[in-house]
N, C-alpha and C. Protein backbone atom coordinates (compact mmCIF):
# COMPACT_ATOMS: atom_id res chain seq x y z
N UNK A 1 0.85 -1.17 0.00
CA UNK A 1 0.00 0.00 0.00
C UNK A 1 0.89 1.23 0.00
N UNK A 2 0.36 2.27 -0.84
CA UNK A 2 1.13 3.77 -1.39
C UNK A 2 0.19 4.58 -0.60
N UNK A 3 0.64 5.39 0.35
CA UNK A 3 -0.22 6.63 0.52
C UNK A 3 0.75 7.95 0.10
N UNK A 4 -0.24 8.71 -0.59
CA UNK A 4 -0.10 9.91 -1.16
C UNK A 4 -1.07 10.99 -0.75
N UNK A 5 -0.43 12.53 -0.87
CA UNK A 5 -1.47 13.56 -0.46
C UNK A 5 -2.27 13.80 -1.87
N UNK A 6 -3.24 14.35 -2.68
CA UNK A 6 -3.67 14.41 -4.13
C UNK A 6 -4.16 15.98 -4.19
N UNK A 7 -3.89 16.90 -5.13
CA UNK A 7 -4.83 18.12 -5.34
C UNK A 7 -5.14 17.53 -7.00
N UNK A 8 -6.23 17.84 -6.95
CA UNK A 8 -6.88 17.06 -8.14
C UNK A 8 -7.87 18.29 -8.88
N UNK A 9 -7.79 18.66 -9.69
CA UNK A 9 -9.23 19.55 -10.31
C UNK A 9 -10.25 19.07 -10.88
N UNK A 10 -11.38 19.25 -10.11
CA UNK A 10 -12.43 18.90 -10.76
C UNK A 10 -13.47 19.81 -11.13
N UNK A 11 -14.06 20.60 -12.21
CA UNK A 11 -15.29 21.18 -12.25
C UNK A 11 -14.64 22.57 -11.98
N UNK A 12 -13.26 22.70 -12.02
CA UNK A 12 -12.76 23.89 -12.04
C UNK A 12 -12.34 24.34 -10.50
N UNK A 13 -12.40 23.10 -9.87
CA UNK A 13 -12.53 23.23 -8.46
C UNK A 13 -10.98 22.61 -7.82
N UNK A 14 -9.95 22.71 -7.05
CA UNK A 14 -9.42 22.02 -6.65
C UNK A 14 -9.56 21.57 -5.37
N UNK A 15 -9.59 20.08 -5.71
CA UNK A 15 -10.08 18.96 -4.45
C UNK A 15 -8.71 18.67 -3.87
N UNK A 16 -8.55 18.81 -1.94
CA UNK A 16 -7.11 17.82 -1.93
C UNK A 16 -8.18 16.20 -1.04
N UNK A 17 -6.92 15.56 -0.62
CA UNK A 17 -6.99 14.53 -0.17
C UNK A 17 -6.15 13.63 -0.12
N UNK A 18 -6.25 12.34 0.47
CA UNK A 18 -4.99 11.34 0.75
C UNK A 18 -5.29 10.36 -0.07
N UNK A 19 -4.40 9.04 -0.75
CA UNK A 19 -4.85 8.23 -1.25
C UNK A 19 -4.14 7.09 -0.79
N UNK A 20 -4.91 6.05 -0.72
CA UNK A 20 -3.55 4.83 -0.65
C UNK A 20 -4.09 3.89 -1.76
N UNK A 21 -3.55 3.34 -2.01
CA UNK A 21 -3.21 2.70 -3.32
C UNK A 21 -3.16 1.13 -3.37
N UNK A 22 -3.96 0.06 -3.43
CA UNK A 22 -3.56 -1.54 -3.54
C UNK A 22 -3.66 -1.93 -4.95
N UNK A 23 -2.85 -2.72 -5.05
CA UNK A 23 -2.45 -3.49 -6.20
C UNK A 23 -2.91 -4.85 -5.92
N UNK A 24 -3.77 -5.39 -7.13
CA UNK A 24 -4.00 -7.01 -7.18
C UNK A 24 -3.50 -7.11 -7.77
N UNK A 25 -2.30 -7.84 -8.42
CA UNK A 25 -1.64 -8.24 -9.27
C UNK A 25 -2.63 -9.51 -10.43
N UNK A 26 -2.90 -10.67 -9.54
CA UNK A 26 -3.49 -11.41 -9.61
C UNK A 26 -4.69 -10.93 -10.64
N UNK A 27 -6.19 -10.50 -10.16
CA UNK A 27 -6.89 -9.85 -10.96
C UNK A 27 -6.86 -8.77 -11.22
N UNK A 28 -5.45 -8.40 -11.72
CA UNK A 28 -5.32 -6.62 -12.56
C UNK A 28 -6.22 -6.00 -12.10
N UNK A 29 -6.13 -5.86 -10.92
CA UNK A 29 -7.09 -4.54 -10.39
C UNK A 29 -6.44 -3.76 -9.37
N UNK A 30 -6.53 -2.30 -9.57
CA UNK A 30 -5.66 -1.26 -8.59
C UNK A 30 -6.83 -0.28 -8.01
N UNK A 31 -6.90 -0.53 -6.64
CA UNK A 31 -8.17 0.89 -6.10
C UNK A 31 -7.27 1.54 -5.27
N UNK A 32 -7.80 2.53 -5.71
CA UNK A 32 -7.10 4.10 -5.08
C UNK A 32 -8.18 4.35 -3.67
N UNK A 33 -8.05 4.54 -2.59
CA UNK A 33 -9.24 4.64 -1.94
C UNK A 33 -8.81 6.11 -1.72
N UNK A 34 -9.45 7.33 -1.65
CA UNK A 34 -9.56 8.41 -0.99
C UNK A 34 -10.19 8.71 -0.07
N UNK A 35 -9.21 9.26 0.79
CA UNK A 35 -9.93 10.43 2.17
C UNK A 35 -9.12 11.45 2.52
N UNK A 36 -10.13 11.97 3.50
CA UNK A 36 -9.63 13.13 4.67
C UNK A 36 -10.19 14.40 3.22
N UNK A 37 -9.38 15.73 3.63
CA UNK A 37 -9.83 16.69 3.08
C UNK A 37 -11.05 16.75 2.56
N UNK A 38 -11.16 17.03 1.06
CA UNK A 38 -12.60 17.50 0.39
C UNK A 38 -13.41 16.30 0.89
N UNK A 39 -12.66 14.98 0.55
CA UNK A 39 -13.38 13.41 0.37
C UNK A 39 -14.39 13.39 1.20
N UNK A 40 -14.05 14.01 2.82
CA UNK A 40 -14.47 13.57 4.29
C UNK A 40 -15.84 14.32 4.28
N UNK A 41 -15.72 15.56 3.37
CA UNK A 41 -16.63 16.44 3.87
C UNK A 41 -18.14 16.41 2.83
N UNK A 42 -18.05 15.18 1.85
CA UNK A 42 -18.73 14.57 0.66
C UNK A 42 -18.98 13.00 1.26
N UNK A 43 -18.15 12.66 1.65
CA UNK A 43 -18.29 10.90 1.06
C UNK A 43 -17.74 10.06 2.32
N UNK A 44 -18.45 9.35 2.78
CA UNK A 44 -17.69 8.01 3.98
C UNK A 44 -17.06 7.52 3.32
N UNK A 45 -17.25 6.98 2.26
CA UNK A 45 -16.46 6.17 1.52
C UNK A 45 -16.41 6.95 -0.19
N UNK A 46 -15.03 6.65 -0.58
CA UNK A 46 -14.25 6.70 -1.93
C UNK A 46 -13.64 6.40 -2.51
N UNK A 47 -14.15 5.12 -3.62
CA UNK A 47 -12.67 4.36 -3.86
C UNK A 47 -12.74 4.37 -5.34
N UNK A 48 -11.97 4.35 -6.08
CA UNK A 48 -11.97 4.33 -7.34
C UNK A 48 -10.88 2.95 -7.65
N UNK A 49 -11.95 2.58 -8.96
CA UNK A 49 -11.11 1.13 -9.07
C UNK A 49 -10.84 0.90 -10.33
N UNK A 50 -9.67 0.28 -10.67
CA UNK A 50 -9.73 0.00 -12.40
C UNK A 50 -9.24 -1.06 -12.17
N UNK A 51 -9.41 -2.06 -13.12
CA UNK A 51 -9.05 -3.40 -13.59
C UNK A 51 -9.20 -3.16 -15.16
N UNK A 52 -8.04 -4.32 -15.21
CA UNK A 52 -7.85 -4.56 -16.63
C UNK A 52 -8.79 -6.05 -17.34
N UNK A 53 -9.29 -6.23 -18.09
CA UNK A 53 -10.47 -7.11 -18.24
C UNK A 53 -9.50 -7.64 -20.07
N UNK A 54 -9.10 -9.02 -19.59
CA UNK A 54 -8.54 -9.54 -21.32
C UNK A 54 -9.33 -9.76 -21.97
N UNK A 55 -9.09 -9.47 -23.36
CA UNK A 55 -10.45 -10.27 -23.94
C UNK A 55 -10.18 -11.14 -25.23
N UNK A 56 -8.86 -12.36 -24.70
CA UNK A 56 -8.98 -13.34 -25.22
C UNK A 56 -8.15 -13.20 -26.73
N UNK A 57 -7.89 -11.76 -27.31
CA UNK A 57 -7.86 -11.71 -28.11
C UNK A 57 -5.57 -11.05 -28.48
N UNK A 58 -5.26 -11.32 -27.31
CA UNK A 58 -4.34 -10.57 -27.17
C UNK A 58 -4.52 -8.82 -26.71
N UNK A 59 -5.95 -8.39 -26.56
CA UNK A 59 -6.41 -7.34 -26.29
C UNK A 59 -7.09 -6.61 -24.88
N UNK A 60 -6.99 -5.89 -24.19
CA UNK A 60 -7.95 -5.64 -23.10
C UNK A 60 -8.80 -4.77 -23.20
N UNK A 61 -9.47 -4.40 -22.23
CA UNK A 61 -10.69 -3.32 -22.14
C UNK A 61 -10.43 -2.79 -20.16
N UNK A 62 -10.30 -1.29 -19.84
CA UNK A 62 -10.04 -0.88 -18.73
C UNK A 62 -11.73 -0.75 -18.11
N UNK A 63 -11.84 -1.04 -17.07
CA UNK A 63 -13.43 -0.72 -16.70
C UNK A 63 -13.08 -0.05 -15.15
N UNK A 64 -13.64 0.85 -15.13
CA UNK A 64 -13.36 2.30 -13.92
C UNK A 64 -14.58 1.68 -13.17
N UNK A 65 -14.33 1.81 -11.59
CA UNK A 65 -15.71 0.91 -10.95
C UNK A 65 -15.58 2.56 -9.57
N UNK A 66 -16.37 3.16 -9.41
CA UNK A 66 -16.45 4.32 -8.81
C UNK A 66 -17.68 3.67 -7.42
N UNK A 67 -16.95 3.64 -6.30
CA UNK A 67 -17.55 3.23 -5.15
C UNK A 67 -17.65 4.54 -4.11
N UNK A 68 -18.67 4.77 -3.59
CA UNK A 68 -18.96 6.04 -2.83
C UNK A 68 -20.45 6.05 -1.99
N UNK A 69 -20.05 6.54 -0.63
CA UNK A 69 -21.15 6.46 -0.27
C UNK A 69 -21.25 7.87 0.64
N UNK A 70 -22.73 8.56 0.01
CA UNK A 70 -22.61 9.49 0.61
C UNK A 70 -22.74 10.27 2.20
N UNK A 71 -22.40 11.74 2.71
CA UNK A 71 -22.56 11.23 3.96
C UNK A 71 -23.63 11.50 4.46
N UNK A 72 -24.51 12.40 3.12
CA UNK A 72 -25.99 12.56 3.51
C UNK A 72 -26.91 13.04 2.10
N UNK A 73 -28.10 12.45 1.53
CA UNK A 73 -28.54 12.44 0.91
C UNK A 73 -28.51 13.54 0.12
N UNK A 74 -27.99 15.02 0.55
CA UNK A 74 -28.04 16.43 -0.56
C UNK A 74 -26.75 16.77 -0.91
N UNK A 75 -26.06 15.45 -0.73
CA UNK A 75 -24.46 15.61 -1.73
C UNK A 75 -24.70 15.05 -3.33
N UNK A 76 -24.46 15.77 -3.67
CA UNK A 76 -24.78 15.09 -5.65
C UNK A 76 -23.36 14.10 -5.83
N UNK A 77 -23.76 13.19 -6.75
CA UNK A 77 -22.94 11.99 -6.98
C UNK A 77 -21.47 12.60 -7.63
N UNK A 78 -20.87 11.65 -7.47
CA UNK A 78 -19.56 12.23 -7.86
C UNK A 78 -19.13 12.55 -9.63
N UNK A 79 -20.18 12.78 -10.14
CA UNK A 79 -19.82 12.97 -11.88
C UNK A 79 -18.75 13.64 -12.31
N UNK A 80 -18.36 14.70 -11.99
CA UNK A 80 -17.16 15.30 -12.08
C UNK A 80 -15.90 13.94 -12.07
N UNK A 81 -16.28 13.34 -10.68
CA UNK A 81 -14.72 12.49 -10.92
C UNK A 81 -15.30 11.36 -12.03
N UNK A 82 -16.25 11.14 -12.26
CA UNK A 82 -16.77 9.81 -13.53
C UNK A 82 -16.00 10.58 -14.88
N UNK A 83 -16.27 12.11 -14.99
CA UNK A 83 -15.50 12.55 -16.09
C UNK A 83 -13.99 12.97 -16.64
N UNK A 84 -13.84 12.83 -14.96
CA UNK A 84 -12.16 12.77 -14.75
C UNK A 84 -11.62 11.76 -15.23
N UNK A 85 -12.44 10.86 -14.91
CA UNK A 85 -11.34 9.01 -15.24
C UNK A 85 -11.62 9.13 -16.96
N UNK A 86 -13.02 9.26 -17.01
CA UNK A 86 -13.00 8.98 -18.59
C UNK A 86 -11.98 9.75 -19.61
N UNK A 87 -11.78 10.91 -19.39
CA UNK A 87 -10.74 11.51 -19.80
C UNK A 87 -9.26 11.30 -19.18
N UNK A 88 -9.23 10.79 -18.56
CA UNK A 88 -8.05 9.85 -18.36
C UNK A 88 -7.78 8.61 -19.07
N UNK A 89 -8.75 7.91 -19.13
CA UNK A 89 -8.28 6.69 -19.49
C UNK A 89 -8.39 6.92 -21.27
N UNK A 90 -9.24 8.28 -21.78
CA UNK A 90 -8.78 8.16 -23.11
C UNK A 90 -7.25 9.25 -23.48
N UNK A 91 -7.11 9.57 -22.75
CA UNK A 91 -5.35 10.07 -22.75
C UNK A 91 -4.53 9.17 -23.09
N UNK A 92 -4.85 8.29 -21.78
CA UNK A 92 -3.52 7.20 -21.72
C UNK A 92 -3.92 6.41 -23.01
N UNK A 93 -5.34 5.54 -23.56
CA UNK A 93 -5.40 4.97 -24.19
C UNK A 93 -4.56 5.50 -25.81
N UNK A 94 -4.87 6.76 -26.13
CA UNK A 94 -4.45 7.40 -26.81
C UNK A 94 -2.67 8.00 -27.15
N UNK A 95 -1.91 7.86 -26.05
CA UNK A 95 -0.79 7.49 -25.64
C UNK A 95 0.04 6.19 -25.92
N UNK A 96 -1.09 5.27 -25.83
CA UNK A 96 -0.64 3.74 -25.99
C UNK A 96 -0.73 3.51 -27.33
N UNK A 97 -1.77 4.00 -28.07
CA UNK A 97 -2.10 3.31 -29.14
C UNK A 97 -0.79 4.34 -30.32
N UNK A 98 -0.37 5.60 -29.72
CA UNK A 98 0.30 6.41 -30.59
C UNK A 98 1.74 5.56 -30.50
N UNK A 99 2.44 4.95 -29.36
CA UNK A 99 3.44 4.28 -29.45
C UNK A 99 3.48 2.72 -29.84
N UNK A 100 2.56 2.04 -30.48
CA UNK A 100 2.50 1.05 -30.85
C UNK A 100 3.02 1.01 -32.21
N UNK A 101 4.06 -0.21 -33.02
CA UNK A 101 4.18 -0.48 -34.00
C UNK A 101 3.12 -1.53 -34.53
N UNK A 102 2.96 -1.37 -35.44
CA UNK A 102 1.82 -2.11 -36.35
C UNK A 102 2.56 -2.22 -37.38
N UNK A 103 3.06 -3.85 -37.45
CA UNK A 103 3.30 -4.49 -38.81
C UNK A 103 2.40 -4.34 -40.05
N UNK A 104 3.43 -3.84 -41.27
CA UNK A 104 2.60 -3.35 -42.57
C UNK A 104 2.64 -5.30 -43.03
């Protein structure tokens, strides 16, 4: 386990907070759990999760699993960070696919 402090922007907003970090090696899955700062004052719980999902083909697919529970019904869901990852993961995807060779 990694703990880190995070300032993160979301919605034009900067969020801080702590993260620690597990690695499954096993089922390619890494959750970031966040707290303390902004997290505490939104959410009991915050974990953001990605796994890598094969698909048989020499290929994968990343699936973002956003766990949160709020700490009282007039907090709005976390969409901002749903649009954070998605634009993350098409960065990196976009990153990956620019350094790939492809046999002519």
């Amino acid at each position: 386990m990694v703990l880190i402090a995070l300032g993160i922007t979301i919605d034009g907003k900067v969020h801080t907070c702590h993260e620690s970090i597990e690695v499954d090696e096993q089922n390619k899955k890494i959750t970031f759990k966040l707290f303390g700062g902004d997290i505490d004052e939104h959410y009991k719980v915050f974990n953001l999760i990605i796994e890598v999902i094969d698909k048989g083909d020499g290929s994968g697919a990343a699936k973002w699993t956003v766990e949160y529970e709020k700490i009282n019904e007039d907090i709005d869901p976390p969409n901002g960070w749903m649009d954070l990852l998605g634009k993350v993961t098409r960065e990196v995807d976009a990153h990956l696919v620019k350094g790939v060779n492809i046999p002519l």
